[in-house]
N, C-alpha and C. Protein backbone atom coordinates (compact mmCIF):
# COMPACT_ATOMS: atom_id res chain seq x y z
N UNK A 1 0.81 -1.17 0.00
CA UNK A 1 0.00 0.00 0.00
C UNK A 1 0.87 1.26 0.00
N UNK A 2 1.62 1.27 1.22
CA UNK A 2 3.05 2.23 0.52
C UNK A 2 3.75 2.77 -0.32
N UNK A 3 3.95 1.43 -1.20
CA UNK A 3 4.51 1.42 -2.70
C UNK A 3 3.29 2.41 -3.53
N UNK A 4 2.30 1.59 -3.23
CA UNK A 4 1.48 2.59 -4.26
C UNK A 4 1.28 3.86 -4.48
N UNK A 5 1.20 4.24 -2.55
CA UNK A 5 0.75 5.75 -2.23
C UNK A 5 2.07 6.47 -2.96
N UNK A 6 3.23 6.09 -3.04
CA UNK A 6 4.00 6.37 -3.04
C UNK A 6 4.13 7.20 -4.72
N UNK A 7 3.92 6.19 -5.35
CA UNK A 7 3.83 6.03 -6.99
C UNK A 7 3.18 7.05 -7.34
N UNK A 8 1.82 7.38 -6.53
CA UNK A 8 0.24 8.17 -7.01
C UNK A 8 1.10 9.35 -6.78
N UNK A 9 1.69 9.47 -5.59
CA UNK A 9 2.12 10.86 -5.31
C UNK A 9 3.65 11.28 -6.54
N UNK A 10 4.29 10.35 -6.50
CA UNK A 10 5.38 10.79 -7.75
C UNK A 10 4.37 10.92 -8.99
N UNK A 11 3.47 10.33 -9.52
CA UNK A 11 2.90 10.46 -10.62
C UNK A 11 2.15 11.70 -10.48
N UNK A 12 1.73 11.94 -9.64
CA UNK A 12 1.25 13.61 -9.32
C UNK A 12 1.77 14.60 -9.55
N UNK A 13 3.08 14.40 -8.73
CA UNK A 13 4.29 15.74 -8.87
C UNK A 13 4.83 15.50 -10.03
N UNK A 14 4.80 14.53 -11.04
CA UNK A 14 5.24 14.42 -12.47
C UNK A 14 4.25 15.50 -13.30
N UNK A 15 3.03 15.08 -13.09
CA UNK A 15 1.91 15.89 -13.98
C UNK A 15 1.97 17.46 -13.44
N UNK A 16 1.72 17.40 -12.05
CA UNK A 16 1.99 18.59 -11.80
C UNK A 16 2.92 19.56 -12.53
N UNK A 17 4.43 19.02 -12.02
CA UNK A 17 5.82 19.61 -12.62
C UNK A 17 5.29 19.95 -14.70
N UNK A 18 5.15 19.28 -14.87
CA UNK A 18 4.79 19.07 -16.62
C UNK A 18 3.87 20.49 -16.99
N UNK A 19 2.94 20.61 -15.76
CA UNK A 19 1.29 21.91 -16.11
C UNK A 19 2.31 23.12 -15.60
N UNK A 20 3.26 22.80 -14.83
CA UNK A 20 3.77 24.11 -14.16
C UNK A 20 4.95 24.39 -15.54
N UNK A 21 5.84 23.39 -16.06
CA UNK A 21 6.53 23.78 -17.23
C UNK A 21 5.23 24.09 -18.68
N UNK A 22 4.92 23.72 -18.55
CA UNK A 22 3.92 24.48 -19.73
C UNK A 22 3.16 25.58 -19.81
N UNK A 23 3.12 25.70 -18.31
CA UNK A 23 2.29 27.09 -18.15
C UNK A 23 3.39 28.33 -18.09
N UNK A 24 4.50 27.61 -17.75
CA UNK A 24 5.47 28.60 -17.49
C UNK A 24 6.22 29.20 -19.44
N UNK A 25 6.20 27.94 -20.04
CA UNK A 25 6.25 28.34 -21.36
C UNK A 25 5.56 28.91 -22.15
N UNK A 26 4.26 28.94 -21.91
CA UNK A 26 3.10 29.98 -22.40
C UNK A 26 3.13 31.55 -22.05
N UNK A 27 3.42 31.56 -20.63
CA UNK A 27 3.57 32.95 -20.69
C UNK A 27 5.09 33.60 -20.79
N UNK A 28 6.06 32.47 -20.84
CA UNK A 28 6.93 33.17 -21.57
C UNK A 28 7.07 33.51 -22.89
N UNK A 29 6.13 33.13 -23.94
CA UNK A 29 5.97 33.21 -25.20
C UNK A 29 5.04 33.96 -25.63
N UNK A 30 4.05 34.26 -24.65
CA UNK A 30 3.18 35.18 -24.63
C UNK A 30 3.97 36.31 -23.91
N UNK A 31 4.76 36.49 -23.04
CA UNK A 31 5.66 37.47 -23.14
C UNK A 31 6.49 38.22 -23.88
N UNK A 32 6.88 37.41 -25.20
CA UNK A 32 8.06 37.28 -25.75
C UNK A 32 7.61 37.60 -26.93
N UNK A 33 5.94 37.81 -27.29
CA UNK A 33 5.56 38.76 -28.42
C UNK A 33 4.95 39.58 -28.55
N UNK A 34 4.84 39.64 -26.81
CA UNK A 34 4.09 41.40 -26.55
C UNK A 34 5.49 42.08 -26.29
N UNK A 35 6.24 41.71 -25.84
CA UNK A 35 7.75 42.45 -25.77
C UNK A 35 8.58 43.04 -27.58
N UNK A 36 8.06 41.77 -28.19
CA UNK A 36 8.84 41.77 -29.96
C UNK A 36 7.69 42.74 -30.69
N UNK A 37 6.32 42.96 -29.95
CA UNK A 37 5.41 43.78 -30.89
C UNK A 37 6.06 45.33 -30.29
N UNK A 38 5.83 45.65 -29.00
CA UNK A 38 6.27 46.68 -27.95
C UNK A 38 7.72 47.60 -28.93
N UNK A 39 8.59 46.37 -28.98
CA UNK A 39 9.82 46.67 -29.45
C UNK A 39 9.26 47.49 -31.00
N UNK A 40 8.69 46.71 -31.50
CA UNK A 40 8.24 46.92 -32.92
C UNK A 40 7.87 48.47 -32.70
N UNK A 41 6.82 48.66 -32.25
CA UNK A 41 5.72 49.67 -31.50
C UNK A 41 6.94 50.95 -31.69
N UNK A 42 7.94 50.84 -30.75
CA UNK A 42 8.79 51.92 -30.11
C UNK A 42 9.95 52.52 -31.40
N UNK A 43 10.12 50.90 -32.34
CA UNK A 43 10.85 51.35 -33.64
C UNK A 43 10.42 52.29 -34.27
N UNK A 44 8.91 51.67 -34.44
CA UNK A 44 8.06 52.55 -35.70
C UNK A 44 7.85 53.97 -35.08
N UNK A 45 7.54 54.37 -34.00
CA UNK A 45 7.43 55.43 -33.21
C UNK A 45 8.79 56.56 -33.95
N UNK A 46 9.89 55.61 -33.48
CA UNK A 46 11.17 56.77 -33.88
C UNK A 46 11.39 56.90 -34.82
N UNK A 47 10.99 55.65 -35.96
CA UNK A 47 11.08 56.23 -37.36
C UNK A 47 10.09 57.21 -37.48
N UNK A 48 9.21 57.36 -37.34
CA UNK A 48 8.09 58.65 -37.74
C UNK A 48 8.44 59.77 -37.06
N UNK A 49 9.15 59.73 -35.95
CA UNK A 49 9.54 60.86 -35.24
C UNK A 49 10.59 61.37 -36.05
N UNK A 50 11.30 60.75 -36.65
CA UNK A 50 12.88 61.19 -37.31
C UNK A 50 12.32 61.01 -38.90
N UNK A 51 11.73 60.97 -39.29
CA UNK A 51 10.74 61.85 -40.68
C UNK A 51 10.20 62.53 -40.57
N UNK A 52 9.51 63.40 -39.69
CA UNK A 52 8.71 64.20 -39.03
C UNK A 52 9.90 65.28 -38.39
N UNK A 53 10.97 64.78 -37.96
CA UNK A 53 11.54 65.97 -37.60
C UNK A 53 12.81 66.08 -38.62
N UNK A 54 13.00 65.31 -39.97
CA UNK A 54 13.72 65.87 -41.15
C UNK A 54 12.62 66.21 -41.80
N UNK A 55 11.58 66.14 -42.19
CA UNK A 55 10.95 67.02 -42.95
C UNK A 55 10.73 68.45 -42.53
N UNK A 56 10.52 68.54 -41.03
CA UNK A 56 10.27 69.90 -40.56
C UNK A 56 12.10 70.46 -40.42
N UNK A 57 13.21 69.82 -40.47
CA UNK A 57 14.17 70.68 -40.81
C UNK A 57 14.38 71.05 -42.22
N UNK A 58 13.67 70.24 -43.60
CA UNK A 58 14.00 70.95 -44.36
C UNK A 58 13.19 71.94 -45.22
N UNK A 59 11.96 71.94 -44.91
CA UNK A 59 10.84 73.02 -45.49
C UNK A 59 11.42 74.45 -44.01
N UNK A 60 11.89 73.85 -42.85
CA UNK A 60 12.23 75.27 -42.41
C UNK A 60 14.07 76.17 -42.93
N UNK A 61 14.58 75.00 -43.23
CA UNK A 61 15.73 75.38 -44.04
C UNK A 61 15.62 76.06 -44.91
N UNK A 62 14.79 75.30 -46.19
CA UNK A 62 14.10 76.00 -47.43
C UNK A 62 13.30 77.57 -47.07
N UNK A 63 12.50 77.65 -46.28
CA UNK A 63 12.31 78.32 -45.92
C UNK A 63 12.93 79.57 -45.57
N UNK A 64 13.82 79.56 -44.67
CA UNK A 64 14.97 80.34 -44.35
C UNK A 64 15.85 80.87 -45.52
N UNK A 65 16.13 79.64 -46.14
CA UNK A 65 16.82 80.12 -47.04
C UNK A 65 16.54 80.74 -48.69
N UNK A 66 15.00 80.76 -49.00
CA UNK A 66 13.90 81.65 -49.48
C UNK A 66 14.16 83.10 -49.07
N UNK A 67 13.61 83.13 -47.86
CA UNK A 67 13.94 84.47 -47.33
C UNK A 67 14.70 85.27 -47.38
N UNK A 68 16.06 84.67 -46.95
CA UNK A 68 17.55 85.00 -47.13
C UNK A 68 17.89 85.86 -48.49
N UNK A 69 17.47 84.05 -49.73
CA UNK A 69 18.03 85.03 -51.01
C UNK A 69 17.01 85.97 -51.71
N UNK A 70 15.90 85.54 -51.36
CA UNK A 70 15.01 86.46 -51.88
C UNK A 70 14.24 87.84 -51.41
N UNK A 71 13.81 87.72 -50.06
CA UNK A 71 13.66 88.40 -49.39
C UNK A 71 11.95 88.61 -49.44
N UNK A 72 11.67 89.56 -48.60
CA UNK A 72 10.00 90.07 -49.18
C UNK A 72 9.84 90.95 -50.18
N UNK A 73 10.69 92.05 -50.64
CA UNK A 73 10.46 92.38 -51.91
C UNK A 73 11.46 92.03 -53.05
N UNK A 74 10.68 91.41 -53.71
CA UNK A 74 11.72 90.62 -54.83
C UNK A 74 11.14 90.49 -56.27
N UNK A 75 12.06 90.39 -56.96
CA UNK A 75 10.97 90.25 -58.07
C UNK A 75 11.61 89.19 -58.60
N UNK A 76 10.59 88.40 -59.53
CA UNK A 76 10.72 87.08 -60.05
C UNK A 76 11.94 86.57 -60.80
N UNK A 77 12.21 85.87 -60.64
CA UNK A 77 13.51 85.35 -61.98
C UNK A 77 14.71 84.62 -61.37
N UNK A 78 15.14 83.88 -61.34
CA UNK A 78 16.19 83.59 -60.51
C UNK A 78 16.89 82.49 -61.45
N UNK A 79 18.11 82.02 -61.36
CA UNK A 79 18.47 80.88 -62.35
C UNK A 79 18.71 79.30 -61.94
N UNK A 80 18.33 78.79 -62.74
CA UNK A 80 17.77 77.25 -62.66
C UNK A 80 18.62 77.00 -61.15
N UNK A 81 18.57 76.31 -60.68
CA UNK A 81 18.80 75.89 -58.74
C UNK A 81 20.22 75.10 -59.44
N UNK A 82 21.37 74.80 -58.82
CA UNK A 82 22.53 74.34 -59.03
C UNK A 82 22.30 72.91 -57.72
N UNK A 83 21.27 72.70 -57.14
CA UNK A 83 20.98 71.23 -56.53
C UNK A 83 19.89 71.17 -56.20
N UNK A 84 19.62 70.22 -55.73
CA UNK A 84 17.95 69.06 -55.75
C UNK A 84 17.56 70.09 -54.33
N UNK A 85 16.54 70.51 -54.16
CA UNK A 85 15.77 71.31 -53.03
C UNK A 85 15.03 69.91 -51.91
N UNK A 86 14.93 69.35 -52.68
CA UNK A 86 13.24 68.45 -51.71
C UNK A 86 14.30 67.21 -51.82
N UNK A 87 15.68 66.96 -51.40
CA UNK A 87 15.67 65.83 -50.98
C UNK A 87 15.08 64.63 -49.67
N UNK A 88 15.13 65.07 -48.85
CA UNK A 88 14.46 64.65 -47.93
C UNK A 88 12.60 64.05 -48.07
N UNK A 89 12.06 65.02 -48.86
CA UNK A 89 10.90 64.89 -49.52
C UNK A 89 10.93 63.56 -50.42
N UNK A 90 11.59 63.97 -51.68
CA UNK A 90 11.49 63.19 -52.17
C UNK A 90 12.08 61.58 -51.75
N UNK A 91 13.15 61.33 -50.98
CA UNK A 91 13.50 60.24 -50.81
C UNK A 91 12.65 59.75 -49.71
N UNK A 92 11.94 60.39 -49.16
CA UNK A 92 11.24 59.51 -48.44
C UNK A 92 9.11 59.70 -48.32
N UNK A 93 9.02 59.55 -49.60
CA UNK A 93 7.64 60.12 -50.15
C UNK A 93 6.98 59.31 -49.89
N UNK A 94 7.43 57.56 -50.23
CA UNK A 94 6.72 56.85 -49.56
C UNK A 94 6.11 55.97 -48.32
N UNK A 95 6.95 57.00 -47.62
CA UNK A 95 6.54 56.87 -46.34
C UNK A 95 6.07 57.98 -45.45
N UNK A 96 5.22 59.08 -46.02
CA UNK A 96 5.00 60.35 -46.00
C UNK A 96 3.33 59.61 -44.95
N UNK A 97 3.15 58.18 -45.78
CA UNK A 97 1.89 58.12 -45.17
C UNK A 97 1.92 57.23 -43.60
N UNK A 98 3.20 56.88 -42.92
CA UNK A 98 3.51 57.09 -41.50
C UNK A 98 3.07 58.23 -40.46
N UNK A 99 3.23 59.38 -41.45
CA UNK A 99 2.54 60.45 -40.45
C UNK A 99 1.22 60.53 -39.96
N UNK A 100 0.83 61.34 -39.26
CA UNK A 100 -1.00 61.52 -38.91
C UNK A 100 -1.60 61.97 -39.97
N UNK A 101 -2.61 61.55 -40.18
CA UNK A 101 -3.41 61.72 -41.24
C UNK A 101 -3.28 63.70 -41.60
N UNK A 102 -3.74 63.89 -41.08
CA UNK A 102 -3.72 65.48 -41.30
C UNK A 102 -2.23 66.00 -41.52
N UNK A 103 -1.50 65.51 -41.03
CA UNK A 103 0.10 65.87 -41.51
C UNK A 103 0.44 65.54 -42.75
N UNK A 104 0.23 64.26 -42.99
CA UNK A 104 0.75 63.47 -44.31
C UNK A 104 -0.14 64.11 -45.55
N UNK A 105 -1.10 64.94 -45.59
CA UNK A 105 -1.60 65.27 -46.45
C UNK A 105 -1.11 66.69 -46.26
N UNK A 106 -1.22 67.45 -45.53
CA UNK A 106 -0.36 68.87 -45.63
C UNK A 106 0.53 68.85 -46.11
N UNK A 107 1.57 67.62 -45.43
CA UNK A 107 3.19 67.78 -46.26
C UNK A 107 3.06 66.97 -47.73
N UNK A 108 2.39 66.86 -48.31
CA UNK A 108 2.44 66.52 -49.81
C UNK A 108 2.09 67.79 -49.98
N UNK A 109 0.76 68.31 -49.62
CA UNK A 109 0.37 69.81 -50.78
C UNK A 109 1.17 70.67 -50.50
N UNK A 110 2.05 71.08 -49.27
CA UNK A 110 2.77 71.83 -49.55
C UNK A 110 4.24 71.43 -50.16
N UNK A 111 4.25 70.45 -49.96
CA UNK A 111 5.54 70.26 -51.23
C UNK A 111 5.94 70.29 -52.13
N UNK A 112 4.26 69.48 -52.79
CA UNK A 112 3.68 70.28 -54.36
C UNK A 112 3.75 71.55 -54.92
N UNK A 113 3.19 72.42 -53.88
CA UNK A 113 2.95 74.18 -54.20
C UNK A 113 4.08 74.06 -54.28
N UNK A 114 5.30 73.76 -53.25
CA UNK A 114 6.63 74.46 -53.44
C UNK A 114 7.68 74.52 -54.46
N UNK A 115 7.54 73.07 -54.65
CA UNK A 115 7.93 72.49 -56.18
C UNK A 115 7.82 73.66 -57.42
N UNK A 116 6.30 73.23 -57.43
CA UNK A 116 5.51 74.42 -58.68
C UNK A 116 6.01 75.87 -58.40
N UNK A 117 6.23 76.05 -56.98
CA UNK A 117 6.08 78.01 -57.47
C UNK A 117 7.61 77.68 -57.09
N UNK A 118 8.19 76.88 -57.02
CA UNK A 118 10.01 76.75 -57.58
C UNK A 118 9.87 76.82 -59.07
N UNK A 119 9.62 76.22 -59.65
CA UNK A 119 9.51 75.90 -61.12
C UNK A 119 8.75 77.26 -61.96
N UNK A 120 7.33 77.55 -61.38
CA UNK A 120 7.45 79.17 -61.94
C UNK A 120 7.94 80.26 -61.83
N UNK A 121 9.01 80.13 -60.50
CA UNK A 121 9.54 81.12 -60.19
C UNK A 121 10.70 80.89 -61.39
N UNK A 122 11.54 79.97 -61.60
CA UNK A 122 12.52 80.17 -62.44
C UNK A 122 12.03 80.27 -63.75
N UNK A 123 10.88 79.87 -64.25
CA UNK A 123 10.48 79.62 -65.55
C UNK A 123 10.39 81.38 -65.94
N UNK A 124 10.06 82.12 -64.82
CA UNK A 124 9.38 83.75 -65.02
C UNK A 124 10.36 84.05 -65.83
N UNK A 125 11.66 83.80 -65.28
CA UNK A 125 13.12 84.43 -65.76
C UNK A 125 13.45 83.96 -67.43
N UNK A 126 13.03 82.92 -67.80
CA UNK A 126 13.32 82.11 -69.14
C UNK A 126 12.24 82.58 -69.77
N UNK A 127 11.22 82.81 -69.75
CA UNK A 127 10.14 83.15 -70.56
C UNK A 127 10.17 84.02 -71.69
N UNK A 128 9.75 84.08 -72.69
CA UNK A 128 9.95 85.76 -73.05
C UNK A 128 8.42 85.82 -73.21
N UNK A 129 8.59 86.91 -72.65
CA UNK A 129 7.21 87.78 -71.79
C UNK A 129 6.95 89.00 -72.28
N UNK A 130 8.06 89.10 -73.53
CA UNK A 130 7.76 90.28 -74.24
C UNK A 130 6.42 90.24 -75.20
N UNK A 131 6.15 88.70 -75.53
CA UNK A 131 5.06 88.88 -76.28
C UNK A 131 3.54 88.62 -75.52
N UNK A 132 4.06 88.60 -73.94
CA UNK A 132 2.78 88.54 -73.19
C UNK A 132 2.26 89.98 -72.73
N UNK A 133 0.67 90.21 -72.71
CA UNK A 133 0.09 90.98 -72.56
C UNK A 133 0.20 91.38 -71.32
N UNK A 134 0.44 92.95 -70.83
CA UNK A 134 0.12 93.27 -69.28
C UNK A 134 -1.00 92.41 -67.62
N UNK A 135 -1.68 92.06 -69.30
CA UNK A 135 -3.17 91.25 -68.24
C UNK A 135 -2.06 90.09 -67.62
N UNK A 136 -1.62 89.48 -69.08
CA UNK A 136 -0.67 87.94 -68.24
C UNK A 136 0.39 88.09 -67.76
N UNK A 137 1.02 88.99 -67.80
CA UNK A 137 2.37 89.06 -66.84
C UNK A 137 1.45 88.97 -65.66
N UNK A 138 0.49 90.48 -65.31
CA UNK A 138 0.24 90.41 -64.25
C UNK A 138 -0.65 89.02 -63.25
N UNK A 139 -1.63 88.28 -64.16
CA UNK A 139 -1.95 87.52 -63.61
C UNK A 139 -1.03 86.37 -63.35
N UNK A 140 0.28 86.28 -63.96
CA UNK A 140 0.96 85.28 -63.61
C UNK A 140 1.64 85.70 -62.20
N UNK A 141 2.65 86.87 -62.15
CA UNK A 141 2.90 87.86 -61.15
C UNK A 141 2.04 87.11 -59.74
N UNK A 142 0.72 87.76 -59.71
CA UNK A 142 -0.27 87.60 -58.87
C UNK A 142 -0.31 86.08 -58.68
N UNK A 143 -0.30 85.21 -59.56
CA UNK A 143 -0.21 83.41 -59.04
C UNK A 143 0.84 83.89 -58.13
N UNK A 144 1.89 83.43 -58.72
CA UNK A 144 3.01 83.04 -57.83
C UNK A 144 2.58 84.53 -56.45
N UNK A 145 2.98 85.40 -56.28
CA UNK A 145 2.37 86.06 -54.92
C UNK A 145 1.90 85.43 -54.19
N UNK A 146 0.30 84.75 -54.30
CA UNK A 146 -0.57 83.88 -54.21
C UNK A 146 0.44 82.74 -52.92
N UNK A 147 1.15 82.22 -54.15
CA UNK A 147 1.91 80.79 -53.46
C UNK A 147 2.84 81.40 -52.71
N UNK A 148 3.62 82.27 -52.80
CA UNK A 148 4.15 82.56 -52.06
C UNK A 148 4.02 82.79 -50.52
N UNK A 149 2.78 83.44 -50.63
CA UNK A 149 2.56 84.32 -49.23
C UNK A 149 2.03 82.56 -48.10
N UNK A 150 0.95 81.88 -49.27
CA UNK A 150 0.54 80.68 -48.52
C UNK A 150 1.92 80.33 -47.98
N UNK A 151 2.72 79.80 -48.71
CA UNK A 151 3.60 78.96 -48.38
C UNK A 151 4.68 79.65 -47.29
N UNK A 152 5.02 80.96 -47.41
CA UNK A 152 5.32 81.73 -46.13
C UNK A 152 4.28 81.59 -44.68
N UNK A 153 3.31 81.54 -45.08
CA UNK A 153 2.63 81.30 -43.59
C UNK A 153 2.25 79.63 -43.50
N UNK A 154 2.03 78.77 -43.79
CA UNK A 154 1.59 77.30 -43.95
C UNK A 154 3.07 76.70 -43.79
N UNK A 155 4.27 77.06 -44.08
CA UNK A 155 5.27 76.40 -43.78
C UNK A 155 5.43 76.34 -42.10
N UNK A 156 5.93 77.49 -41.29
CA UNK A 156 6.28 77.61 -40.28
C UNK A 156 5.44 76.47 -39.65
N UNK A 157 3.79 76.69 -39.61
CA UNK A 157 2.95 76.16 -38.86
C UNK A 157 3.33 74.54 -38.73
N UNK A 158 3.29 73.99 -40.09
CA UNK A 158 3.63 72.51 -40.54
C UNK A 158 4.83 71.92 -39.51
N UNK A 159 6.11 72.56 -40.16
CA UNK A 159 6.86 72.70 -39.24
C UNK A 159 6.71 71.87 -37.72
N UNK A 160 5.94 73.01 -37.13
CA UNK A 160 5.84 73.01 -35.27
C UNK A 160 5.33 71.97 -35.25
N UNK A 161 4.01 71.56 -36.05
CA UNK A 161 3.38 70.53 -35.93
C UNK A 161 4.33 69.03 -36.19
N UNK A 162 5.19 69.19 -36.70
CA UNK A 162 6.12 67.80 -37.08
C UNK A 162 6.94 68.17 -35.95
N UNK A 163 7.28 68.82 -35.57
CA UNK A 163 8.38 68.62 -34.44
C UNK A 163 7.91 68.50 -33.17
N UNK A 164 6.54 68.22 -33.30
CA UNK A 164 5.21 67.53 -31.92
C UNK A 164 5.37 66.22 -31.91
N UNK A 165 6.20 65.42 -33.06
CA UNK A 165 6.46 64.44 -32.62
C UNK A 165 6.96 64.05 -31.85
């Protein structure tokens, strides 16, 4: 009878030991991919933070440096750019949609405008405009103004907002 009690009770602490290693492997594995998602979580976090805060250094660079050569009273014409403006933009466009919804769509349209009233700003200078009428100088004039002034006030703002990351 000994022998037996004996047996029931090792065969117990066998099964036992076995529910306690399995339970113990479950939540270490269930640990071990809320920790690998977490990790994930905190990556993706700093990548969007560090696109979010190179995009807002280089529309405020651009920016700055708008100002600088051009100033507020200026008049149109300038010669073709001697390097790429929107690198940062462009190399990382497709992942523009990482940001918050309302960001990721600001920083495309204003990158667009900037692009374009880059491109009409130099085009003003190449044109010959001698055979354009007062009406179209001036309404072209008045576009670009237009983009300008937006993009003088809509930059800064963008900006602050990316560096809220």
């Amino acid at each position: 009878m000994m022998v037996e009690l004996s047996e029931k009770v090792a065969a117990e602490m066998t099964n036992s030991g076995l529910l306690n290693t399995a339970a113990v492997a479950v939540i270490g594995a269930a640990a071990s991919v809320i920790f690998s998602q977490f990790k994930l979580f905190c990556e993706r976090k700093a990548q969007r933070r560090a696109l979010a805060y190179a995009l807002a250094a280089e529309l405020g660079a651009l920016q700055a440096r708008y100002q600088e050569s051009i100033g507020e009273d200026w008049t149109y014409g300038f010669e073709e750019p001697r390097f790429h403006y929107f690198t940062v933009f462009d190399s990382n466009a497709v992942r523009i949609g990482e940001l918050k919804k309302e960001h990721a769509g600001e920083v495309a349209r204003l990158y667009i405008k900037a692009k374009g009233h880059f491109e009409d700003a130099i085009n003003w200078a190449k044109w010959e405009k001698s055979t354009w009428s007062e009406a179209e100088k001036h309404r072209f004039k008045t576009l670009l103004e237009r983009d300008k002034k937006e993009l003088l006030e809509k930059v800064p703002v963008l900006c602050n907002q990316l560096r809220s990351y």
